[in-house]
Protein backbone atom coordinates (compact mmCIF):
# COMPACT_ATOMS: atom_id res chain seq x y z
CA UNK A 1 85.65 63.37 83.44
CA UNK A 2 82.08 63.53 82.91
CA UNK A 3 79.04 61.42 84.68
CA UNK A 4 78.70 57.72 82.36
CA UNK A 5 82.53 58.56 80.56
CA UNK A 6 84.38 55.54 80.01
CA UNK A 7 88.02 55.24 80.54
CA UNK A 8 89.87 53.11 78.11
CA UNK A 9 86.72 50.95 77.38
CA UNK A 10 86.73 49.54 80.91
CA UNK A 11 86.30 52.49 84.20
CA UNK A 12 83.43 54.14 83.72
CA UNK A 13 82.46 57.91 85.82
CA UNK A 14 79.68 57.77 88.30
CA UNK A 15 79.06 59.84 90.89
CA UNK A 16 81.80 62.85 91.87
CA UNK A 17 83.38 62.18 95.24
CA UNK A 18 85.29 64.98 97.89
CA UNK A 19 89.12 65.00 98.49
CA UNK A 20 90.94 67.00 100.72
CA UNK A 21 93.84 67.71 98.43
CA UNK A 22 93.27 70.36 95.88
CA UNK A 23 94.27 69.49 92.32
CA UNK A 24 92.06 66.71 91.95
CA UNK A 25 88.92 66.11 90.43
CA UNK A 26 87.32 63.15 92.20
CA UNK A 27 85.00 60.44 90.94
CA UNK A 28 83.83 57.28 92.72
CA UNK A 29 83.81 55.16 89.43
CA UNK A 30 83.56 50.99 87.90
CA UNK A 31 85.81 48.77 86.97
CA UNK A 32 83.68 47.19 84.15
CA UNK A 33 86.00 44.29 83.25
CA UNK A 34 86.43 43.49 86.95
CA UNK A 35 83.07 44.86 87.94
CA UNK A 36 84.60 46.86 91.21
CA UNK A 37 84.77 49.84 92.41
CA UNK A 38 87.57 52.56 92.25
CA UNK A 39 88.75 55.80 92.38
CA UNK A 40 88.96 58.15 89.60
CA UNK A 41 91.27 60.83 90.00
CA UNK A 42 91.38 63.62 87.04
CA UNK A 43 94.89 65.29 87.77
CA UNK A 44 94.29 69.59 87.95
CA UNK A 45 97.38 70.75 89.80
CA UNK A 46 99.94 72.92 88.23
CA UNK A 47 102.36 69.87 87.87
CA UNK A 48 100.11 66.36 86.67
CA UNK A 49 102.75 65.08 84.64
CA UNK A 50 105.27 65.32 88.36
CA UNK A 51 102.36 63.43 89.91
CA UNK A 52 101.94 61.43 86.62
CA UNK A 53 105.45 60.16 87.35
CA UNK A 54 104.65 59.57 91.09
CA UNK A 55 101.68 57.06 90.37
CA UNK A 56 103.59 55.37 88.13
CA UNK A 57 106.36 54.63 90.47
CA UNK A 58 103.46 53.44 93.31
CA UNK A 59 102.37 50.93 90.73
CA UNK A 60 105.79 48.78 91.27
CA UNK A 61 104.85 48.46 95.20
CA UNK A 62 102.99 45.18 95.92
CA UNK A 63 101.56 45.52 99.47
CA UNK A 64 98.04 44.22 100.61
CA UNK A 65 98.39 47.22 103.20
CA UNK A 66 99.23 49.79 100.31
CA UNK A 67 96.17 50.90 97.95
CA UNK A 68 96.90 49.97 94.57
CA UNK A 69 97.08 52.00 91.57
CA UNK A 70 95.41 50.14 88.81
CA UNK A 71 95.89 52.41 85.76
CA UNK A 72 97.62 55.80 84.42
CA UNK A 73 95.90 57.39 81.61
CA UNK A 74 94.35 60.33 80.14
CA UNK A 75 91.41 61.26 79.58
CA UNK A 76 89.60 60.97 76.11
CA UNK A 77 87.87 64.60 75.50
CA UNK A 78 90.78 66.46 77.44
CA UNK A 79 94.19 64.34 77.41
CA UNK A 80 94.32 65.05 81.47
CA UNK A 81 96.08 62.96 83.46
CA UNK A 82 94.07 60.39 84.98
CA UNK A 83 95.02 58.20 87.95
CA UNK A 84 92.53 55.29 88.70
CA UNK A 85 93.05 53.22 92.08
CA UNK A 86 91.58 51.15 94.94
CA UNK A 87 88.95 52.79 97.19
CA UNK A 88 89.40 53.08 100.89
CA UNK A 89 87.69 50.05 102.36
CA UNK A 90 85.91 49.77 105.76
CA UNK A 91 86.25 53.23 107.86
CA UNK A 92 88.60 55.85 107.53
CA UNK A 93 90.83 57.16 110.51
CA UNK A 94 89.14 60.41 110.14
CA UNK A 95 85.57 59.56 110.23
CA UNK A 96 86.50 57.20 113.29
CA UNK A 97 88.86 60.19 115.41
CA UNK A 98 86.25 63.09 114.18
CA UNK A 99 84.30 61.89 117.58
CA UNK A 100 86.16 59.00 119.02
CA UNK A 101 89.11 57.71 120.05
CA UNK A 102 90.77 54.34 119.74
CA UNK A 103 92.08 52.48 122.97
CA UNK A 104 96.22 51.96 123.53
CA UNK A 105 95.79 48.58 121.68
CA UNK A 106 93.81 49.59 118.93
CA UNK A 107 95.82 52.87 118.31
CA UNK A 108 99.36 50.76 118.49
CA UNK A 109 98.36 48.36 116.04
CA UNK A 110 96.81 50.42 113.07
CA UNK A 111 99.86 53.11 113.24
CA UNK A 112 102.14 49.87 113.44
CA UNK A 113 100.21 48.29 110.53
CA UNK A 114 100.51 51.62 108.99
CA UNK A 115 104.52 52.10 109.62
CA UNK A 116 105.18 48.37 108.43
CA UNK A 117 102.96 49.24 105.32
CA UNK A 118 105.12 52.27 104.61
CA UNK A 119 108.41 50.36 105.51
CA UNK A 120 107.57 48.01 101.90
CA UNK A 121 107.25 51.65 99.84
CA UNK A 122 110.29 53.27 101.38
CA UNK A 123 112.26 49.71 100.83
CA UNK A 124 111.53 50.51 97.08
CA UNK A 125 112.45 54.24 97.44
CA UNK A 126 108.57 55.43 97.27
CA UNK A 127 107.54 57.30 100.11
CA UNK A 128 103.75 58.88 101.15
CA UNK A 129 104.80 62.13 101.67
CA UNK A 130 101.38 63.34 103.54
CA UNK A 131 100.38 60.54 106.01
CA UNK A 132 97.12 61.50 107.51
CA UNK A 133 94.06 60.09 109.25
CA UNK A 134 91.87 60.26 105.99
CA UNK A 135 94.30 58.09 104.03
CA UNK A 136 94.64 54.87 106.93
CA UNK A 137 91.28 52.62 106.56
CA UNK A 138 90.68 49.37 109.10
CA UNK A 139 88.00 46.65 107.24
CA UNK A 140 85.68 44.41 109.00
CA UNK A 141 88.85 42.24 109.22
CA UNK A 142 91.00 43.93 110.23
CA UNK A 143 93.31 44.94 107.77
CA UNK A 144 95.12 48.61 107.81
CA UNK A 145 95.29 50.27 104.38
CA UNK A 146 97.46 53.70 103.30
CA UNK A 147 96.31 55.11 100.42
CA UNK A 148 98.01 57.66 98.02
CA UNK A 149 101.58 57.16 98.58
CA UNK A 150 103.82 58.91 96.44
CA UNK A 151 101.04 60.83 94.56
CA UNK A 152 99.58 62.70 97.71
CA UNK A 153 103.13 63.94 98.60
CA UNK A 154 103.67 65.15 94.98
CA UNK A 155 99.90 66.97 95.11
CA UNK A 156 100.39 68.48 98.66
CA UNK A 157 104.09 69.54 97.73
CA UNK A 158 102.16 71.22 94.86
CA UNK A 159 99.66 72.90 96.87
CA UNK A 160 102.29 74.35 99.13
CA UNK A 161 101.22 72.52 102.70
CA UNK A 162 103.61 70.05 102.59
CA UNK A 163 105.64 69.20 106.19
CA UNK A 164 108.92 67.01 104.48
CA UNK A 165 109.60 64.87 102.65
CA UNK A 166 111.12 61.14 102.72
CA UNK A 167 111.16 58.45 105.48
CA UNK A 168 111.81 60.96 108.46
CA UNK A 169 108.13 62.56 107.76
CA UNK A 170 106.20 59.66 106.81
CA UNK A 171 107.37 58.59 110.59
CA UNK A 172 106.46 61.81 112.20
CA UNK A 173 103.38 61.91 110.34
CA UNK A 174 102.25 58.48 111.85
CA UNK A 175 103.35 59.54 115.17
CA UNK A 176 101.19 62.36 115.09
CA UNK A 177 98.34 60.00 114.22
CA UNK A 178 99.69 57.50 117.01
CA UNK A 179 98.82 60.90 118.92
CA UNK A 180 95.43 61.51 117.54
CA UNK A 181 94.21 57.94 118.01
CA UNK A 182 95.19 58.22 121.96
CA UNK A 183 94.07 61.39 122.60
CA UNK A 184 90.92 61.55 120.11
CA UNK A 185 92.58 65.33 119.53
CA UNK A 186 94.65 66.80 116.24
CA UNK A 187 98.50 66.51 117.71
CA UNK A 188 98.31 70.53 116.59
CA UNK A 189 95.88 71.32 119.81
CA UNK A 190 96.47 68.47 122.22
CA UNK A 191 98.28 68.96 125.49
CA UNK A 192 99.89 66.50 128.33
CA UNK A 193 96.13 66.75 130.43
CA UNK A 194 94.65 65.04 127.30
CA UNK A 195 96.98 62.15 127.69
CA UNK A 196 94.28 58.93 129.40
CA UNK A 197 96.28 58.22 132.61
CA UNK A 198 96.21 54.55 131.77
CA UNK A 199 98.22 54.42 129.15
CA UNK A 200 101.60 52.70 129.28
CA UNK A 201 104.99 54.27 130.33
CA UNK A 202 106.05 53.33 126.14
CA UNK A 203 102.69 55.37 125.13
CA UNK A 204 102.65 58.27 126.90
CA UNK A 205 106.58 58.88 125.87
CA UNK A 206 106.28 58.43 122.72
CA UNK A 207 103.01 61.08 122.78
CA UNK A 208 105.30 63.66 125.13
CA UNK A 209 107.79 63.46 122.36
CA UNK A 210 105.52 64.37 119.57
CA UNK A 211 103.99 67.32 121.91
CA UNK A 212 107.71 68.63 122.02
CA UNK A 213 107.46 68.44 118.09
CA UNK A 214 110.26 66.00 117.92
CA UNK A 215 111.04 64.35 114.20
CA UNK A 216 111.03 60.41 114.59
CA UNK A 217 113.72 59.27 112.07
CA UNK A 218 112.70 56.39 110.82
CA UNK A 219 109.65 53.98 110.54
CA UNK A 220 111.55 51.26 112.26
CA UNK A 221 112.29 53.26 115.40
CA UNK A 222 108.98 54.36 115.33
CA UNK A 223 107.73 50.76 115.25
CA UNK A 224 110.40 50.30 118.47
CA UNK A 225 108.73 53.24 120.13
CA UNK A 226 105.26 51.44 119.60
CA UNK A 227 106.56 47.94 120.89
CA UNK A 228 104.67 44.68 119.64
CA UNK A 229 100.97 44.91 118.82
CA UNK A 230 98.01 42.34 117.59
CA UNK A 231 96.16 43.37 114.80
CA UNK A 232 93.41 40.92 115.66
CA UNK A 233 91.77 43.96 117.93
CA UNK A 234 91.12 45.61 114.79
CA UNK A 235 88.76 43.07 113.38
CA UNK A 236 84.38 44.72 113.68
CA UNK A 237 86.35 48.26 114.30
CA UNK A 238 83.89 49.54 111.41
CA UNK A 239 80.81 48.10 112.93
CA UNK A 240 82.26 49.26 116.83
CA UNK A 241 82.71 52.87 115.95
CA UNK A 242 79.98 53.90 118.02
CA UNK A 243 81.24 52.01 120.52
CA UNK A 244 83.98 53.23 120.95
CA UNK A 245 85.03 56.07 124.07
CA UNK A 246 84.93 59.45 122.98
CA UNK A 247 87.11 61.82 122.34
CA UNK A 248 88.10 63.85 125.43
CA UNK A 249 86.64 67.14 123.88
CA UNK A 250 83.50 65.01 122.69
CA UNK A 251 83.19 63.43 126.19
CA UNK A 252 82.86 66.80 127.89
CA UNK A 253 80.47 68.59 125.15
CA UNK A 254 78.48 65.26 125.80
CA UNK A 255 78.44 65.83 129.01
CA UNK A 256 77.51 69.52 128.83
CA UNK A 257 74.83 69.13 126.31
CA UNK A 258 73.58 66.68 129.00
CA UNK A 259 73.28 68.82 131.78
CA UNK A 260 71.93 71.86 129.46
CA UNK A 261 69.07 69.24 128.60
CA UNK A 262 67.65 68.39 131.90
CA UNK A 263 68.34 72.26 132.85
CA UNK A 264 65.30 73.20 129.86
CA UNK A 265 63.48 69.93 130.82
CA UNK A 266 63.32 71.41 134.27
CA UNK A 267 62.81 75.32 133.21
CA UNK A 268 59.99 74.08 131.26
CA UNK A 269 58.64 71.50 133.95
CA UNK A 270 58.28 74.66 136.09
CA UNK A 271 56.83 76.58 133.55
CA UNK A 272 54.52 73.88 132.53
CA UNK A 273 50.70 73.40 133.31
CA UNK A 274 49.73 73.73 137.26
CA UNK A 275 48.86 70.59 139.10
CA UNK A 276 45.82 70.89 141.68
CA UNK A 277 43.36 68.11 143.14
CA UNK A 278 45.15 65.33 140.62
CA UNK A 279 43.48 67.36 137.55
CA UNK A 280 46.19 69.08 135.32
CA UNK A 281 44.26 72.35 133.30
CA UNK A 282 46.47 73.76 130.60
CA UNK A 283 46.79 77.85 130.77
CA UNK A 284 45.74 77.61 126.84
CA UNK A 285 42.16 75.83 127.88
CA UNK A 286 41.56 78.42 130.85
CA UNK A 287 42.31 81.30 128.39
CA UNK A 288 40.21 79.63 125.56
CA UNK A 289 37.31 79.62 128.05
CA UNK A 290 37.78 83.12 129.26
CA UNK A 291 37.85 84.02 125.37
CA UNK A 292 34.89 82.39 124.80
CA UNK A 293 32.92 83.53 127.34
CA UNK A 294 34.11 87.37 127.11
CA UNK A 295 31.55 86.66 123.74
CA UNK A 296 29.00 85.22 124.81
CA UNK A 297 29.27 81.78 123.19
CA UNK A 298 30.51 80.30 126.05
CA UNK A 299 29.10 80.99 129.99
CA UNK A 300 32.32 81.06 132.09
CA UNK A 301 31.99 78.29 134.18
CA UNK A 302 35.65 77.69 134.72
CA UNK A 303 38.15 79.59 137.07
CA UNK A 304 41.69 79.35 137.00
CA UNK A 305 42.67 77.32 140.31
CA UNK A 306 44.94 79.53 142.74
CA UNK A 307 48.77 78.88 141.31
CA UNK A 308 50.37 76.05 143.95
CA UNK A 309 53.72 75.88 145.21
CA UNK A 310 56.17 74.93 143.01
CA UNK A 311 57.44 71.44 143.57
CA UNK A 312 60.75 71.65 145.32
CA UNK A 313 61.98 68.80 143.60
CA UNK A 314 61.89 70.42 140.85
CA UNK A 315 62.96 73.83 142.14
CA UNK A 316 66.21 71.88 143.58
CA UNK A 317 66.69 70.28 140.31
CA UNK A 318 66.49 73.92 138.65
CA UNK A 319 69.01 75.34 141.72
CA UNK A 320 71.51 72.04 141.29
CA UNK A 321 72.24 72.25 137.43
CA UNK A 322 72.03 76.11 137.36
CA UNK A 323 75.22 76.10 139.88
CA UNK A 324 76.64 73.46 137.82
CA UNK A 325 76.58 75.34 134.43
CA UNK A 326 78.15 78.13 136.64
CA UNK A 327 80.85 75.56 137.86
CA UNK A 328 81.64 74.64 134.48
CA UNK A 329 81.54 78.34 132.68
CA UNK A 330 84.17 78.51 135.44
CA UNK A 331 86.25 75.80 134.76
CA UNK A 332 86.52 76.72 131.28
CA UNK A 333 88.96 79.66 131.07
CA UNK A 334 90.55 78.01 134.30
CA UNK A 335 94.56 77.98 134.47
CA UNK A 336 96.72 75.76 135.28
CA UNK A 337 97.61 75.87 138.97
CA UNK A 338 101.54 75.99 139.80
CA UNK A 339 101.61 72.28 141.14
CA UNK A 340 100.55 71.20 137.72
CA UNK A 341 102.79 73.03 136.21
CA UNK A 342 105.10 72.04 138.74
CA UNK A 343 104.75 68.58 138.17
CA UNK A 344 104.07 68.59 134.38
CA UNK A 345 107.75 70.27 133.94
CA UNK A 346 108.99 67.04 136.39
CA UNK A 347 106.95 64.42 134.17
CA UNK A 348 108.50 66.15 131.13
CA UNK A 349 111.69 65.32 132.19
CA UNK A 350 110.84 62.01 133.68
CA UNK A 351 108.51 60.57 132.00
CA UNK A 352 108.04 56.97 133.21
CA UNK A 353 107.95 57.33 136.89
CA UNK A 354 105.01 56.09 138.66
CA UNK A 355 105.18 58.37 141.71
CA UNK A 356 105.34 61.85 139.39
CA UNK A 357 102.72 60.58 137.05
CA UNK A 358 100.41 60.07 140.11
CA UNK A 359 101.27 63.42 141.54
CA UNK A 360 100.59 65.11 138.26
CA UNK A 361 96.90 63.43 138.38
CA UNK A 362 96.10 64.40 141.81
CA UNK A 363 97.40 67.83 141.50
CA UNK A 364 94.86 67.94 138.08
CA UNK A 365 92.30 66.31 139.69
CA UNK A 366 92.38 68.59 142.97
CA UNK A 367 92.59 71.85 140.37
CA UNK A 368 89.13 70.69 138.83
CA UNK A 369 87.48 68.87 141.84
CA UNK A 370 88.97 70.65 144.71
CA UNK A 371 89.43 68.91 148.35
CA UNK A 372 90.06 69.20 152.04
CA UNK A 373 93.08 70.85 152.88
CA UNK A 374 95.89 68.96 154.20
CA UNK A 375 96.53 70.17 158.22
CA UNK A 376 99.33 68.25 159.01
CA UNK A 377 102.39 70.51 157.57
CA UNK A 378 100.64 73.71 159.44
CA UNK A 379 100.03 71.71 162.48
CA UNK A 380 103.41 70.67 162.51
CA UNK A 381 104.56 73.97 161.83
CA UNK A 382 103.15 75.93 165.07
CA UNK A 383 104.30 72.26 166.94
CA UNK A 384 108.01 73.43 166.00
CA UNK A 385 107.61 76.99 166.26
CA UNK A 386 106.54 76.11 170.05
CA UNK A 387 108.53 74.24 171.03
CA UNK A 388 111.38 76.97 169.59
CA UNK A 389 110.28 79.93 172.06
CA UNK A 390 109.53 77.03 174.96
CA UNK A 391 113.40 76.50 174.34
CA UNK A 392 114.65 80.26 173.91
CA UNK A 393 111.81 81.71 177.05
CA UNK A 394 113.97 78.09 178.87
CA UNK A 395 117.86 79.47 178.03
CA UNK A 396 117.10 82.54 178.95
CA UNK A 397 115.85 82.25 182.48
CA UNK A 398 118.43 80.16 183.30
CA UNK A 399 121.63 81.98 181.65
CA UNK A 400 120.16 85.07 183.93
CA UNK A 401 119.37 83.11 187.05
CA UNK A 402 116.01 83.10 189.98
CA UNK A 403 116.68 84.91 192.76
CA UNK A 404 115.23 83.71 196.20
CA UNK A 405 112.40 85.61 197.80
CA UNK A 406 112.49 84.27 201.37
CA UNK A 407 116.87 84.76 201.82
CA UNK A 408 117.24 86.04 205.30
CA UNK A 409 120.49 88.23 203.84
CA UNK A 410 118.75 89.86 201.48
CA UNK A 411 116.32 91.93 203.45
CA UNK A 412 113.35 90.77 201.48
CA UNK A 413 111.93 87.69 203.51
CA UNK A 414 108.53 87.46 204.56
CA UNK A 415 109.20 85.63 207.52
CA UNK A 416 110.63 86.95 210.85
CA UNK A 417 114.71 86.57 211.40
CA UNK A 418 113.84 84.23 214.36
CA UNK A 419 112.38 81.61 212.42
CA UNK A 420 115.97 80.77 210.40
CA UNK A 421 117.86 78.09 211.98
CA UNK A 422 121.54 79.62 213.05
């Protein structure tokens, strides 16, 4: 459709919008009669009349949580299928996990919202198809919304990225977001280190299990996997996106661009103009006055002051981040050391003890942070090892006997015969 076409007498084309699906054309557009805004979808794929089908099926579901699909029609200059619907409201999942991350409560109650959403559609035999961030919104109120079920399946089945189809991968999908909102990180590159430590024992299975790339089956043992959840922490979640912690990737280029800054503030506080006598002189006047007096136009009246000492504040400053961009150019191609491994492999298989959990975060913790050894098994070591040979050296002398040195029979006293009592 073109810019100011009218649809039908009533949604008229503004402004072309993006959409990561290909085989749509895109138009944010205006519900005359209603005077609202929606989505105008031109249908390009290979298939429209298969995705033609698929809207028109979506239209049956009545759902506050489900985006609507107000009209199926073509278009008047080309005949193409056109599919006109609700907009996202508030902020979308992806905009929010692009840099942030939800907390356990916030994350458990938009994928709930999300699976009980999707539990209506697959009730009526409509399913999603290709649940992803960029089609779950939150409003200033707090209300979760899916978008594009049925026709977003059809379109990505089309375009040959599909994962599955039915209630099994709507489930999985939501999982992986489940994952995504936790972890701020796409399930495809997260790991067990990315998992916050606070979580509960319920969270941090149910994220192990998608890291092992297992299929949930349905949305209702998802929602058991989730456990209850109050969608009242949702409400100002568009308005508290900056608020919100960052992801852990974000957190530590945060952090890095941090230290990087003060590192040039510093290079160029040393580099800066010279200090002397409480009067700063810029190296640009001193070599505007040489210039000038080189010519004539100027007698040169004023020297350059003898360079000082560098302040060792700043020096140290220089010396302390310099060792800590070298610490951390370190730490990033560092490997896992064999207790976490160790202990990853035992929270793996037991998941909701306390004790291995804590293990696993000291063991990370000491990999990145190092600390003091621990003495007491090597002390107790050599203490046993001791006390070993004290008991062997022990046996041995007296298995073999001591022979006296002063018996008179013997030949070998030191002392006269006469001094032996008869």
């Amino acid at each position: 459709m073109l810019t100011g076409e009218a649809l039908d007498g009533r949604f008229e084309a503004l402004d072309a919008a993006d959409y990561d699906l290909p085989g749509v054309d895109r138009r944010v557009g205006r519900d005359t009669r209603l005077n609202a805004a929606v989505m105008i979808d031109t249908i390009t794929s290979v298939a429209p009349t298969a995705v033609r089908r698929a809207a028109l099926r979506a239209m049956s579901i009545r759902d506050p949580r489900l985006g609507r699909v107000v009209a199926v029609t073509g278009g008047p200059s080309t005949g193409a299928t056109v599919i006109v619907s609700e907009p996202l409201p508030g902020v979308s999942l992806r905009d929010v996990l692009s840099r942030r991350r939800l907390d356990e409560a916030r994350a458990r109650a938009v994928v709930g919202e999300a699976a009980r959403a999707l539990s209506v559609a697959s009730a009526a035999g409509v399913h999603h198809g290709w649940v992803r961030p960029a089609c779950v919104s939150v409003d200033a109120r707090g209300r979760v919304m899916v978008t594009g079920v049925g026709t977003d399946g059809e379109l990505a089945l089309q375009a040959g990225i599909r994962r599955g189809k039915g209630e099994p991968a709507d489930a999985t999908a939501l999982s992986r977001i489940f994952l995504a909102c936790v972890t701020g990180k796409d399930a495809d590159t997260a790991t067990t280190a990315d998992i916050p430590p606070s979580v509960s024992a319920a969270t941090r299975a149910l994220c192990l299990e998608v890291l092992e790339g297992k299929t949930i089956e349905s949305l209702a043992k998802l929602l058991d996997k989730i456990g209850p959840f109050d969608t009242r922490v949702l409400r100002g979640l568009p308005a508290a996106v900056d608020s919100l912690p960052l992801s852990l990737t974000a957190a530590k280029d945060a952090e890095h661009k941090r230290k990087s800054d003060r590192l040039e503030a510093a290079r160029k506080a040393l580099k800066g103009p010279r200090v002397t006598g409480g009067v700063v002189i810029a190296a640009e006047t001193l070599s505007k006055a040489e210039a000038a007096a080189v010519t004539g136009s100027l007698p040169l009246v004023v020297h350059a002051p003898a360079a000082p000492e560098e302040p060792e504040l700043l020096e140290d400053l220089h010396d302390m981040l310099t060792f800590e961009a070298m610490v951390e150019e370190q730490e990033a191609g560092r490997k896992p050391t064999n207790a976490e491994l160790f202990y990853e492999r035992l929270h793996a298989r037991w998941p909701d003890s306390r004790r291995v959990t804590s293990r696993l975060e000291r063991a990370h913790h000491r990999a990145i942070n190092g600390g003091p050894i621990n003495a007491t098994p090597i002390v107790m070591t050599l203490l046993v090892t001791g006390l070993i040979v004290v008991a062997i050296v022990a046996i041995s002398l007296l298995s073999n006997g001591v022979r006296p040195t002063d018996d008179p029979g013997t030949g070998l006293s030191n002392y006269p015969s006469y001094t032996y009592a008869p």
